[in-house]
PDB file of N, CA and C in Angstrom:
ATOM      1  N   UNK A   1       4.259  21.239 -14.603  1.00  0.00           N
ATOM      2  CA  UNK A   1       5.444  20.803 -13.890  1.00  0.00           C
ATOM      3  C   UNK A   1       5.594  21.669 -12.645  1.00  0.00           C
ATOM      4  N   UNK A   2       5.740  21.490 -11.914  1.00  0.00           N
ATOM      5  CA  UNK A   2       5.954  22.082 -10.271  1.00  0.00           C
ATOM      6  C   UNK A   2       7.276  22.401 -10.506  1.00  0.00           C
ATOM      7  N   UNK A   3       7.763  23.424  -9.378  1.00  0.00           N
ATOM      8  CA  UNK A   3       8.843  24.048  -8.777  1.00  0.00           C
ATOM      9  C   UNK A   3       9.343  23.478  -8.101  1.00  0.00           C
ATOM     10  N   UNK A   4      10.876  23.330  -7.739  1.00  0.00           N
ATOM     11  CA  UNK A   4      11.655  22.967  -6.765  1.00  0.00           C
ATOM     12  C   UNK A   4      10.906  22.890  -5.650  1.00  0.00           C
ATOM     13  N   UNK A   5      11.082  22.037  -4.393  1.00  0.00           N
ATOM     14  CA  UNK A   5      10.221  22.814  -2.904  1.00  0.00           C
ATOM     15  C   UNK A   5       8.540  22.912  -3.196  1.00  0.00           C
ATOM     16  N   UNK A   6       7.824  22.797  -3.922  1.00  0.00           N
ATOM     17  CA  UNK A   6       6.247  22.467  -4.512  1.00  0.00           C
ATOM     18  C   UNK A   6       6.022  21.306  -4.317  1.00  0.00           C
ATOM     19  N   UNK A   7       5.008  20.889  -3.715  1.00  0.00           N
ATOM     20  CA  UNK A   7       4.296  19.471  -3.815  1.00  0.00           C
ATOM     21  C   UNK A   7       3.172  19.767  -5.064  1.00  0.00           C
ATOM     22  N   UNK A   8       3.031  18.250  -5.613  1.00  0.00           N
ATOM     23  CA  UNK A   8       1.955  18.217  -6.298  1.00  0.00           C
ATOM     24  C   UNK A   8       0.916  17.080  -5.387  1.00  0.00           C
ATOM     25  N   UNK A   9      -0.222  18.321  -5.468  1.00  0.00           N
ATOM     26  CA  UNK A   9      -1.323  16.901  -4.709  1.00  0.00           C
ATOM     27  C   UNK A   9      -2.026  16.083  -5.400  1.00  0.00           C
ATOM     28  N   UNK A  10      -2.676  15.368  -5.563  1.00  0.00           N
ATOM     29  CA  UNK A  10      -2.882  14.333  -6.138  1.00  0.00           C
ATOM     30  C   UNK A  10      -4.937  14.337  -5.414  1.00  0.00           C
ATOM     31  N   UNK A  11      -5.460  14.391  -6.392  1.00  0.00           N
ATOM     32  CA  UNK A  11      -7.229  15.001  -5.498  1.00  0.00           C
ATOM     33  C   UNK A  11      -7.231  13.575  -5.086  1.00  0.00           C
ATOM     34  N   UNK A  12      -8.397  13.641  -4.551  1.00  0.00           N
ATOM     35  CA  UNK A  12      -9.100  12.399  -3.707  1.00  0.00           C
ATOM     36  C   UNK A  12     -10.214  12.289  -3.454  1.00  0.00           C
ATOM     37  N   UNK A  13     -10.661  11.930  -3.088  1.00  0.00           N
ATOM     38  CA  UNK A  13     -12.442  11.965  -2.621  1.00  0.00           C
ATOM     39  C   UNK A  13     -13.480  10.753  -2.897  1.00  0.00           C
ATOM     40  N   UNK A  14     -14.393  11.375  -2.816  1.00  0.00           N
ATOM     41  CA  UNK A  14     -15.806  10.988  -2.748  1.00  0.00           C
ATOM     42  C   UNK A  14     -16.508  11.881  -3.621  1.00  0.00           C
ATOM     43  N   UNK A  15     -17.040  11.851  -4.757  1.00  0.00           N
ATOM     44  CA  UNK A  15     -17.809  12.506  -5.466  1.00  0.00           C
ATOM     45  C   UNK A  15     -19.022  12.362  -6.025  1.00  0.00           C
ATOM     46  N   UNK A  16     -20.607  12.539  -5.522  1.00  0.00           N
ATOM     47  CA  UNK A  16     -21.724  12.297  -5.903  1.00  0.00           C
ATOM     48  C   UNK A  16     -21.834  12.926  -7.144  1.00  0.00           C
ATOM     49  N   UNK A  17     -22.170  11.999  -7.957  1.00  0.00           N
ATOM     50  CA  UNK A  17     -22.670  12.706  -9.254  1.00  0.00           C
ATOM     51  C   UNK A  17     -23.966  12.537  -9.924  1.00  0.00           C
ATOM     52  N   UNK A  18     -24.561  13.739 -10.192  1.00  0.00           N
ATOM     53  CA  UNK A  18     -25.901  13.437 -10.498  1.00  0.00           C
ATOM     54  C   UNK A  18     -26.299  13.357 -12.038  1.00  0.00           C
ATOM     55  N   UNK A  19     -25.974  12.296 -12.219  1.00  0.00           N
ATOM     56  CA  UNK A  19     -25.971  11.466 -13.878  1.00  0.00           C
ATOM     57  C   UNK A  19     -27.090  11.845 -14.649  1.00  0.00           C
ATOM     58  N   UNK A  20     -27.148  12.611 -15.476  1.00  0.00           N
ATOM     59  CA  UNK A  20     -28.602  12.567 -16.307  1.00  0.00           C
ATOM     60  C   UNK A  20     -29.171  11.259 -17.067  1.00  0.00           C
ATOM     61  N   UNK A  21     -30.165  11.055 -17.463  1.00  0.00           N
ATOM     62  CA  UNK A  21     -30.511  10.504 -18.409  1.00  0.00           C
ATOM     63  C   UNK A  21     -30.274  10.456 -19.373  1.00  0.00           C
ATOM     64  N   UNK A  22     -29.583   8.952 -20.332  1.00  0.00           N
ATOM     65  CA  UNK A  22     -29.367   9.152 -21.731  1.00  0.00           C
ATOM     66  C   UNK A  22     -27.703   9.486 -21.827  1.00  0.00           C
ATOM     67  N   UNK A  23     -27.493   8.950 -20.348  1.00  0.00           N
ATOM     68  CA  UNK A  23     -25.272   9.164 -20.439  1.00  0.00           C
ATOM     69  C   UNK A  23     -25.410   7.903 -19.937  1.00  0.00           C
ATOM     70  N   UNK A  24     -24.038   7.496 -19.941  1.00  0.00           N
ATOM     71  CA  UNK A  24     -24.008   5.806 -19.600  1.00  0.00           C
ATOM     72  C   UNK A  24     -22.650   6.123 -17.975  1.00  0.00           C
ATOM     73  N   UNK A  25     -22.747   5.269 -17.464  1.00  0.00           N
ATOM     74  CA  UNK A  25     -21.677   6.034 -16.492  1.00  0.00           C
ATOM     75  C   UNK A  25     -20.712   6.087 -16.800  1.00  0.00           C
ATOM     76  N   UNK A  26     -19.928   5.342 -17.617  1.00  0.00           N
ATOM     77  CA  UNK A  26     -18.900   5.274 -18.264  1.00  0.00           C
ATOM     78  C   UNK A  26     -18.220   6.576 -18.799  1.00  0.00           C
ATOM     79  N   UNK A  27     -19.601   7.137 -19.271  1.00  0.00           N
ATOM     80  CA  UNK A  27     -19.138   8.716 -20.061  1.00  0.00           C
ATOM     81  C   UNK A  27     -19.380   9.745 -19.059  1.00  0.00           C
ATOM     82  N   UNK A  28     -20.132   9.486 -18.149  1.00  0.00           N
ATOM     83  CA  UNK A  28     -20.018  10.767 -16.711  1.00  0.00           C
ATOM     84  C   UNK A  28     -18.791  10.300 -16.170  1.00  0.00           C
ATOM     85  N   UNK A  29     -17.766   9.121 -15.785  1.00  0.00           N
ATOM     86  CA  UNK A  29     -16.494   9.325 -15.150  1.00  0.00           C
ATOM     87  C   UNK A  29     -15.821   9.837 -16.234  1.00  0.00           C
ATOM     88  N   UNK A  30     -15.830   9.582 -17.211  1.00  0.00           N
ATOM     89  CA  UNK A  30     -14.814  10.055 -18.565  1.00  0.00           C
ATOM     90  C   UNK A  30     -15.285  12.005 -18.532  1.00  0.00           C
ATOM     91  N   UNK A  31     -16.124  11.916 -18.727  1.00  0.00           N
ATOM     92  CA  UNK A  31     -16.388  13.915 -18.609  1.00  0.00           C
ATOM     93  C   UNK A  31     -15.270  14.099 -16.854  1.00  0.00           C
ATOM     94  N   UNK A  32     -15.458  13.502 -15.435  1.00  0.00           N
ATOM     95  CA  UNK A  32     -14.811  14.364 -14.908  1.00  0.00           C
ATOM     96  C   UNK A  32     -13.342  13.810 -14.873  1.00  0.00           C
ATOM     97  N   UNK A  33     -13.024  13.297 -15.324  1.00  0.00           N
ATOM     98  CA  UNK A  33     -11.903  12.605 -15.655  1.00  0.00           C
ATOM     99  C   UNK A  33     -10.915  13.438 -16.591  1.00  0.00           C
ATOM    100  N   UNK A  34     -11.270  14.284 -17.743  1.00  0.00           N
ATOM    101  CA  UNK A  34     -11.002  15.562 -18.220  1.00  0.00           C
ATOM    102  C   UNK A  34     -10.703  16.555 -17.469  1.00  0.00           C
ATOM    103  N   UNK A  35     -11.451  16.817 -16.293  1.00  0.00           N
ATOM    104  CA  UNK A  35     -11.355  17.451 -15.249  1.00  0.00           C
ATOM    105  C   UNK A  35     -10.243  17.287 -14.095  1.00  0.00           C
ATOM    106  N   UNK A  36      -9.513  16.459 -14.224  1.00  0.00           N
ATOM    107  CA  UNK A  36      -8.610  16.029 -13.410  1.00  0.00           C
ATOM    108  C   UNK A  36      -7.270  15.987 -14.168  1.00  0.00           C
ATOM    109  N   UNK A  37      -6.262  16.249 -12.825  1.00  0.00           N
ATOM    110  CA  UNK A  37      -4.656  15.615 -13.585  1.00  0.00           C
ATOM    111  C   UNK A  37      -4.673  14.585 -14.209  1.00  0.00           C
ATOM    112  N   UNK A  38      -3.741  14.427 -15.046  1.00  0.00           N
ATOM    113  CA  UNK A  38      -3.430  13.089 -15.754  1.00  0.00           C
ATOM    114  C   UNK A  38      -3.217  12.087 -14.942  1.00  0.00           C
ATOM    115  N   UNK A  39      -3.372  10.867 -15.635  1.00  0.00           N
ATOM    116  CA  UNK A  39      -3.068   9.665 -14.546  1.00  0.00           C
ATOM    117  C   UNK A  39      -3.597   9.514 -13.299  1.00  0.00           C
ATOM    118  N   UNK A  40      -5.029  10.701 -13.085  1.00  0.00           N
ATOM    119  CA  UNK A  40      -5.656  10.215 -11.768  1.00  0.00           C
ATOM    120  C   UNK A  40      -6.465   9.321 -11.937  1.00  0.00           C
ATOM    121  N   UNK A  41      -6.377   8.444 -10.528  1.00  0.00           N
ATOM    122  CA  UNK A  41      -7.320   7.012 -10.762  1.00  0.00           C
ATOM    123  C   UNK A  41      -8.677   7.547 -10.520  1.00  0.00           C
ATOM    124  N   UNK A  42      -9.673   7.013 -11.025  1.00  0.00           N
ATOM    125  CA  UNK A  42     -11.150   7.346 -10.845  1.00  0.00           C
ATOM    126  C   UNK A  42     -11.759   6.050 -11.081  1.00  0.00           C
ATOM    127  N   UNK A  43     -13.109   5.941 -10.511  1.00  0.00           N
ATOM    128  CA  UNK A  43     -14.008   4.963 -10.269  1.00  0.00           C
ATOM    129  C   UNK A  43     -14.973   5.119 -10.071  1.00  0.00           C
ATOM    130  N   UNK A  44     -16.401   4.629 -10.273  1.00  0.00           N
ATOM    131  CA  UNK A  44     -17.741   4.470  -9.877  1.00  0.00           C
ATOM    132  C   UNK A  44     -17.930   3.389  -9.077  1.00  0.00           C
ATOM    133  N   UNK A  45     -18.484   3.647  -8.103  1.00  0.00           N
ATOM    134  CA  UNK A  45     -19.202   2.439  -7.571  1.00  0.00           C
ATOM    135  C   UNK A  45     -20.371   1.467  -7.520  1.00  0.00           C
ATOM    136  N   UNK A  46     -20.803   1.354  -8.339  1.00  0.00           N
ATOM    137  CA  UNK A  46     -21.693   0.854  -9.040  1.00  0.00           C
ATOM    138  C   UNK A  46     -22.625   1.849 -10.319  1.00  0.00           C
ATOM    139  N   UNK A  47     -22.734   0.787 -11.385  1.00  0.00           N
ATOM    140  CA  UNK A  47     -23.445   1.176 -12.760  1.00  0.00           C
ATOM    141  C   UNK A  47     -24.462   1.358 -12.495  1.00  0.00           C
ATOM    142  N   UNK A  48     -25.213   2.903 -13.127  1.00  0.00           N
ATOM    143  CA  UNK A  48     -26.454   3.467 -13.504  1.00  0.00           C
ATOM    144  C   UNK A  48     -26.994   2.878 -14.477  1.00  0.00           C
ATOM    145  N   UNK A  49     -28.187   2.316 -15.172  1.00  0.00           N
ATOM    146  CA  UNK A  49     -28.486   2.247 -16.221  1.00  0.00           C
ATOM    147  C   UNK A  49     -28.532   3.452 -17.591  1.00  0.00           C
ATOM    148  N   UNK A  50     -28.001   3.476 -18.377  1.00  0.00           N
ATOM    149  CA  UNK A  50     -28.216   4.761 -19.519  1.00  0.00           C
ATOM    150  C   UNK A  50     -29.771   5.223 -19.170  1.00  0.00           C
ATOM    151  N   UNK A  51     -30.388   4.648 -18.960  1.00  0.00           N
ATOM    152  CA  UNK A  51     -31.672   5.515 -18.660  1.00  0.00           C
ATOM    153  C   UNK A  51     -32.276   6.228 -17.558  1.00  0.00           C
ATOM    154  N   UNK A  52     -31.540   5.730 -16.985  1.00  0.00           N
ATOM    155  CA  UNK A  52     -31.665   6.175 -15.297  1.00  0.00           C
ATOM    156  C   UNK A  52     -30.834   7.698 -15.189  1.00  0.00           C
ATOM    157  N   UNK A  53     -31.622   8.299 -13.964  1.00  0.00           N
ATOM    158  CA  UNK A  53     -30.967   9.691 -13.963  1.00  0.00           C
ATOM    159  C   UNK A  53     -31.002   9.350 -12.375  1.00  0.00           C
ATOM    160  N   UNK A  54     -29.456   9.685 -11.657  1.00  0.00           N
ATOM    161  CA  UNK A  54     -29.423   9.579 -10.529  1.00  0.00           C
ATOM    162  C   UNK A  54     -27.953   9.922  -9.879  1.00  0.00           C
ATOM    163  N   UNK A  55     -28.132   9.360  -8.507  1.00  0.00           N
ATOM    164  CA  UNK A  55     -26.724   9.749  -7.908  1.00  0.00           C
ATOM    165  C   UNK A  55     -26.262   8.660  -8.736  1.00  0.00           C
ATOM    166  N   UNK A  56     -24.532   8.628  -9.011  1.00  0.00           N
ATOM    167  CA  UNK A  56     -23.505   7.522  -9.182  1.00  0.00           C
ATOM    168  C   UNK A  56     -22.204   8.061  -8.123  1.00  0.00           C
ATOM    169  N   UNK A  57     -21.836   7.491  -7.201  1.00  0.00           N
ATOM    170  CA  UNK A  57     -21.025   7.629  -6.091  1.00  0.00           C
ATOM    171  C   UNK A  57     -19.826   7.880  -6.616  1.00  0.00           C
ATOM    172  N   UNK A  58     -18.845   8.244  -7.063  1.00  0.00           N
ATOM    173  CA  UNK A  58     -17.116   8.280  -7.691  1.00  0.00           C
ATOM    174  C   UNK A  58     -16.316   8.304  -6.422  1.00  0.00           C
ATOM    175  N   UNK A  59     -15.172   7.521  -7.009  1.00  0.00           N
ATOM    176  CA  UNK A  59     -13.807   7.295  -6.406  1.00  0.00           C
ATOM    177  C   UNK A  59     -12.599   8.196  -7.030  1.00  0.00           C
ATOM    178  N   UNK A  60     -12.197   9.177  -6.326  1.00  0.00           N
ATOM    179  CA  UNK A  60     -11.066   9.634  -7.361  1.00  0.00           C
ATOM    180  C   UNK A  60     -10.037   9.852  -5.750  1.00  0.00           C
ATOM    181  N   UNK A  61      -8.573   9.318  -6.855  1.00  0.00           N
ATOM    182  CA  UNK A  61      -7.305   9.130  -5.977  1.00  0.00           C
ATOM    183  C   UNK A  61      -7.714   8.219  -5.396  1.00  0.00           C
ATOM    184  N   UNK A  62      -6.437   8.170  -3.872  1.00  0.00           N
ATOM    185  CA  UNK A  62      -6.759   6.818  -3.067  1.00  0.00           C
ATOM    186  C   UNK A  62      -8.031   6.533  -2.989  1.00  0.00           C
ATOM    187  N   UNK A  63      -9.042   7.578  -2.736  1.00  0.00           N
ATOM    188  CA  UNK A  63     -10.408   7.151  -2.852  1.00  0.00           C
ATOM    189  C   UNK A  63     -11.064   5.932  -3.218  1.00  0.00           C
ATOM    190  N   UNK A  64     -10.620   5.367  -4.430  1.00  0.00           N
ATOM    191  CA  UNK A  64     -10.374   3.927  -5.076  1.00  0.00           C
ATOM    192  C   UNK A  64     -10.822   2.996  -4.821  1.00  0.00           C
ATOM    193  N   UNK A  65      -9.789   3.012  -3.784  1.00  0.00           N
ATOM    194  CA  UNK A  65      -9.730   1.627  -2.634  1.00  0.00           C
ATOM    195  C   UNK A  65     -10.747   1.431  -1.592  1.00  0.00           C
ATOM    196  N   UNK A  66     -11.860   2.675  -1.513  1.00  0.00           N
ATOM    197  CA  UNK A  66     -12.877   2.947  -1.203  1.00  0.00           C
ATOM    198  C   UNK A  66     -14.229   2.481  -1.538  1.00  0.00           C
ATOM    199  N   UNK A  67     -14.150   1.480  -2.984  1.00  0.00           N
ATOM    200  CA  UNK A  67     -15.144   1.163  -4.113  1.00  0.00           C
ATOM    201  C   UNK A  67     -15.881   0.005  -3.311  1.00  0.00           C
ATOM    202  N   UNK A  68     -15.062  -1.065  -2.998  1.00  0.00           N
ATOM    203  CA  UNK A  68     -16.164  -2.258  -2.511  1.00  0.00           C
ATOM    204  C   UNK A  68     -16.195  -1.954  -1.450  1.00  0.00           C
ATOM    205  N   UNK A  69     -16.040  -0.773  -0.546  1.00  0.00           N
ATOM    206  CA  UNK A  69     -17.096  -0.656   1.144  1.00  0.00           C
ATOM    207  C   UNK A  69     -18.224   0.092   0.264  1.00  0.00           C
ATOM    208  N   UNK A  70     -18.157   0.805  -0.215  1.00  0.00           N
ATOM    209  CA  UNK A  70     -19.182   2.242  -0.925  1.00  0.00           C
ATOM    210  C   UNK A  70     -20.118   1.163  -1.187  1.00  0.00           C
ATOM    211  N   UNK A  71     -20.001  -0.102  -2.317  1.00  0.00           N
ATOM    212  CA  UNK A  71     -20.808  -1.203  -3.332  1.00  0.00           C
ATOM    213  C   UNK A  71     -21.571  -1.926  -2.035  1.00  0.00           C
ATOM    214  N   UNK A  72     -21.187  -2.121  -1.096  1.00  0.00           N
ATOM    215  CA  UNK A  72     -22.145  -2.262   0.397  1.00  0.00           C
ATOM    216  C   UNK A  72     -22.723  -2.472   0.966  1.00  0.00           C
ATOM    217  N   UNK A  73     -22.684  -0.807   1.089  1.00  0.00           N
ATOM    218  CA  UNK A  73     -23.140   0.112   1.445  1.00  0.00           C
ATOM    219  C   UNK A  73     -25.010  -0.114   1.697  1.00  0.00           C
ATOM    220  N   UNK A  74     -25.755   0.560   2.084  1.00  0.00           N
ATOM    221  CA  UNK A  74     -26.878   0.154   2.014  1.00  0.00           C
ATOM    222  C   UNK A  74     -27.387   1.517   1.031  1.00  0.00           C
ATOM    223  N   UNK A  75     -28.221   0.947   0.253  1.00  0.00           N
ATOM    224  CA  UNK A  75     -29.185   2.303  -0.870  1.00  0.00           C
ATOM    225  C   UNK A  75     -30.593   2.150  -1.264  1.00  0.00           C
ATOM    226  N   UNK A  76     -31.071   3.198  -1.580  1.00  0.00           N
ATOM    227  CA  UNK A  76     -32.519   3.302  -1.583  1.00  0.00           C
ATOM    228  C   UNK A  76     -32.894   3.399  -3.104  1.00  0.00           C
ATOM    229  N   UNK A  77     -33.552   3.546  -3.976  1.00  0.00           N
ATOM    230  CA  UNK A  77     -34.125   3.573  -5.148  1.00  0.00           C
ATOM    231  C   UNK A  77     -35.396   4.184  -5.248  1.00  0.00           C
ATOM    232  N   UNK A  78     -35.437   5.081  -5.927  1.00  0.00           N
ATOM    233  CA  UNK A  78     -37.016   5.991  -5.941  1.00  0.00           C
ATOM    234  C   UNK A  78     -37.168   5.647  -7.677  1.00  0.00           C
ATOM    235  N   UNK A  79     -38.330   5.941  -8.050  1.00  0.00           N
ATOM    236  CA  UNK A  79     -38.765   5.522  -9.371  1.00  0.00           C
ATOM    237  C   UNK A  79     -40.186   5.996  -9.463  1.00  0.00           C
ATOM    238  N   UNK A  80     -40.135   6.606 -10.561  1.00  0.00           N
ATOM    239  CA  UNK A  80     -41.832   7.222 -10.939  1.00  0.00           C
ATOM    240  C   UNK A  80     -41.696   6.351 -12.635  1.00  0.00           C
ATOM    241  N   UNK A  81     -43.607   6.120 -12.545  1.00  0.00           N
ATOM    242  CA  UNK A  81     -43.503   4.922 -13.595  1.00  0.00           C
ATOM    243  C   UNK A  81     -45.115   5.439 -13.974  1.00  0.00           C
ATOM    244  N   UNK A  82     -45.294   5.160 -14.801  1.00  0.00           N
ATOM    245  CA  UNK A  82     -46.784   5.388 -15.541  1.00  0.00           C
ATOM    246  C   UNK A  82     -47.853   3.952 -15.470  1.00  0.00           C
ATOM    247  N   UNK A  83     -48.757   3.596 -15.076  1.00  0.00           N
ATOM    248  CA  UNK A  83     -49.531   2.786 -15.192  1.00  0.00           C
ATOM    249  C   UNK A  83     -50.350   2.997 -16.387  1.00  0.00           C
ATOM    250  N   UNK A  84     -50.689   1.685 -17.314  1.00  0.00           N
ATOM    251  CA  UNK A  84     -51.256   1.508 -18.361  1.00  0.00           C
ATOM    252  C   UNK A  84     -51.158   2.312 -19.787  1.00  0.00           C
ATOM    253  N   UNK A  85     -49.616   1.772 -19.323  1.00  0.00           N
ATOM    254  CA  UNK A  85     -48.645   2.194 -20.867  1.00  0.00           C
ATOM    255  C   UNK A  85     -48.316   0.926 -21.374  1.00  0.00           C
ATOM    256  N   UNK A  86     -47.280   0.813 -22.567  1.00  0.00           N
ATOM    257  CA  UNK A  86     -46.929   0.035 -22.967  1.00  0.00           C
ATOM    258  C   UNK A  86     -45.882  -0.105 -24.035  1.00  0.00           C
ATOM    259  N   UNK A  87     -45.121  -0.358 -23.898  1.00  0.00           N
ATOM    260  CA  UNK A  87     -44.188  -0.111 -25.275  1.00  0.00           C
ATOM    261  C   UNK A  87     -43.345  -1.674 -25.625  1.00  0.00           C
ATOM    262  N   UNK A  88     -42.649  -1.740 -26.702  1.00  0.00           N
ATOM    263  CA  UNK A  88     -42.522  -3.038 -27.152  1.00  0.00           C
ATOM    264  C   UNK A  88     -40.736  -3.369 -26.768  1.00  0.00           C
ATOM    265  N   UNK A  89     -40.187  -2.001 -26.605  1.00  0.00           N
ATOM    266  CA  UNK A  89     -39.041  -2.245 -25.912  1.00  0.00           C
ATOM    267  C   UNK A  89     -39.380  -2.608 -24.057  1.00  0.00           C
ATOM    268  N   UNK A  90     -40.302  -2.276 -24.045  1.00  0.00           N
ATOM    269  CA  UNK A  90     -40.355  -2.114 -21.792  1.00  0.00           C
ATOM    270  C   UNK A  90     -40.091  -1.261 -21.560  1.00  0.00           C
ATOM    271  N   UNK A  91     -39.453   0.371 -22.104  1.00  0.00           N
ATOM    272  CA  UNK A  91     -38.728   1.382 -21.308  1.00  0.00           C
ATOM    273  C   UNK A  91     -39.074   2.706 -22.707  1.00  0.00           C
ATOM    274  N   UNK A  92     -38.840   3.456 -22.125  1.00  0.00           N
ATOM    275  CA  UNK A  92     -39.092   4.714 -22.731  1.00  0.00           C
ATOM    276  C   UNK A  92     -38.264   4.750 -24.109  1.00  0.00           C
ATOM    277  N   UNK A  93     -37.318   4.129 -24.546  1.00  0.00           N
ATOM    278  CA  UNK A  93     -36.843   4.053 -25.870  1.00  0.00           C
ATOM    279  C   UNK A  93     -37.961   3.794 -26.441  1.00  0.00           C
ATOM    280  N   UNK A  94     -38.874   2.573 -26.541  1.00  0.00           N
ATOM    281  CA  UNK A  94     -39.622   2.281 -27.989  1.00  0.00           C
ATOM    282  C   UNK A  94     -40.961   3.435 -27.780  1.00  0.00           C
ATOM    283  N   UNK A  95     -41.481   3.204 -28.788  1.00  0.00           N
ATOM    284  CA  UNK A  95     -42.976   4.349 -28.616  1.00  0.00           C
ATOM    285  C   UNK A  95     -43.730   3.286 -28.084  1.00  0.00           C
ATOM    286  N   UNK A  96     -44.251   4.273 -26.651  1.00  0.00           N
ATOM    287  CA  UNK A  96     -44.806   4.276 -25.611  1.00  0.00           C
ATOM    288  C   UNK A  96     -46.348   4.458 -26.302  1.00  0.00           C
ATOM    289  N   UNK A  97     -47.354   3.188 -25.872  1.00  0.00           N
ATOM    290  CA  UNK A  97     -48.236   3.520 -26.319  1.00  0.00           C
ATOM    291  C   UNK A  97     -49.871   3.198 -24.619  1.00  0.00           C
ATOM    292  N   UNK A  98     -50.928   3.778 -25.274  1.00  0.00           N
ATOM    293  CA  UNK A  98     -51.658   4.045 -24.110  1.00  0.00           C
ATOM    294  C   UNK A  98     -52.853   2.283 -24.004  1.00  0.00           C
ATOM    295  N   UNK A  99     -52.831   1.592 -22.766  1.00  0.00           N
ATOM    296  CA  UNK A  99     -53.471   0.017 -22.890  1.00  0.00           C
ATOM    297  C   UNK A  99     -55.083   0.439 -23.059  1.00  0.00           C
ATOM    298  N   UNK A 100     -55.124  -0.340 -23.809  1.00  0.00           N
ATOM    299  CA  UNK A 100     -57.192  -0.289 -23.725  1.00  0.00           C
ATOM    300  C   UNK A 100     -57.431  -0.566 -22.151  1.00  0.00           C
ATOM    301  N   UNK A 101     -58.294  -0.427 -21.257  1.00  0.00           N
ATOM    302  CA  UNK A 101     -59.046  -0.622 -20.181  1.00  0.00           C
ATOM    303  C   UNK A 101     -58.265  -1.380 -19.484  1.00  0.00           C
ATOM    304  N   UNK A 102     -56.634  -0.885 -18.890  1.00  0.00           N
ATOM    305  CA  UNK A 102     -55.674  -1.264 -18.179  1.00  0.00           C
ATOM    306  C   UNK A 102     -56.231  -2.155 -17.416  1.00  0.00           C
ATOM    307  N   UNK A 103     -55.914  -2.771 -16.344  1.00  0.00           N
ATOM    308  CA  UNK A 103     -55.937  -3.290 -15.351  1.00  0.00           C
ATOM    309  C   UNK A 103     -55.240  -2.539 -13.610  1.00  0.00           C
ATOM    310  N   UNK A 104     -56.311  -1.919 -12.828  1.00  0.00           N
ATOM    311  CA  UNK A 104     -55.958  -1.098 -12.024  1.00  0.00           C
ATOM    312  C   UNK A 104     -55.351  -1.749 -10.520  1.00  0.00           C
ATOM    313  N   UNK A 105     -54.017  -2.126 -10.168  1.00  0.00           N
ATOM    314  CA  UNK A 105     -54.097  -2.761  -9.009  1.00  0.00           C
ATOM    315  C   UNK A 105     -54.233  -2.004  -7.882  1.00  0.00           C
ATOM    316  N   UNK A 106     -54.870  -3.043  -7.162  1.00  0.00           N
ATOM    317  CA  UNK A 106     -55.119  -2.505  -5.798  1.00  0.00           C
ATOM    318  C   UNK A 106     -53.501  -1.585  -5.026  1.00  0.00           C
ATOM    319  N   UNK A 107     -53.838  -1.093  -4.208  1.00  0.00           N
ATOM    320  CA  UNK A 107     -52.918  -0.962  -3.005  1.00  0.00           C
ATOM    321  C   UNK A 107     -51.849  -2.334  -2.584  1.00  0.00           C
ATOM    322  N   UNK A 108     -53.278  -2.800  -2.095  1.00  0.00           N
ATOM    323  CA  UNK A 108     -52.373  -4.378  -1.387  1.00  0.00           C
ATOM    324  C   UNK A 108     -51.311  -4.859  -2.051  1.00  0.00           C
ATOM    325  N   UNK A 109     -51.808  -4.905  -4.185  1.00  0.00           N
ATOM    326  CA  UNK A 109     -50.795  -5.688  -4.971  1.00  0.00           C
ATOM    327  C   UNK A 109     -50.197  -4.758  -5.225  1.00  0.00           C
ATOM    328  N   UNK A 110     -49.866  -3.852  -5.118  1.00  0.00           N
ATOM    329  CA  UNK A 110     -48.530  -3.164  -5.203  1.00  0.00           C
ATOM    330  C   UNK A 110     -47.384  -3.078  -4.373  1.00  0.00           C
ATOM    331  N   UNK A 111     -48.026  -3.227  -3.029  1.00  0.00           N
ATOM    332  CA  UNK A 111     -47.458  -3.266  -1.569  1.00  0.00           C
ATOM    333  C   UNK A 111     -46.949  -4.738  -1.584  1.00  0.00           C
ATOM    334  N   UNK A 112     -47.411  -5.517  -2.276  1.00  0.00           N
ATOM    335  CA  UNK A 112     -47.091  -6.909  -1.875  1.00  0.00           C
ATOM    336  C   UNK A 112     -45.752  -6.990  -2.481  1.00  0.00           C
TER     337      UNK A 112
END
């Protein structure tokens, strides 16, 4: 509770957060969300996948209202991936197993 003559501020911003792998974003705004006064508004601007480890952009305070210019926005995507694996989920959850005599693409078909 504040003093007579005290303002209470209310945060705001822009907050990059660098999401690990194996959190869903949901639970990285909820962790800084703990971190904040009560009743502050918070937001992501667009969903990480749980498997993905990366920036997730946050809205906290007026910030908010900030969400669909941020969603936009223009962004880049980097990704490191293993050639001639295989697993029965598609993604590093199921066991990852190694292909008999893969198939090696060229340059070109990757570029294409």
């Amino acid at each position: 509770m504040s003093s007579p003559g005290t303002a209470v501020v209310t945060p705001c911003g822009l907050l990059n957060l660098n999401k690990p792998s194996g959190m869903t974003s949901r639970d990285a705004i909820n962790r800084v969300q703990r971190l904040l006064p009560r009743k502050t508004k918070i937001g992501h601007a667009g969903t990480l996948d749980p498997l993905a480890s990366g920036v997730l952009m946050t809205c906290i305070g007026s910030a908010t209202r900030l969400i669909d210019y941020v969603q936009r926005m223009k962004k880049c995507y980097t990704g490191v991936f293993l050639l001639g694996r295989h697993s029965p989920t598609e993604d590093t959850d199921g066991e990852v197993a190694e292909l008999v005599d893969p198939p090696i693409p060229t340059r070109e078909a990757i570029l294409a």
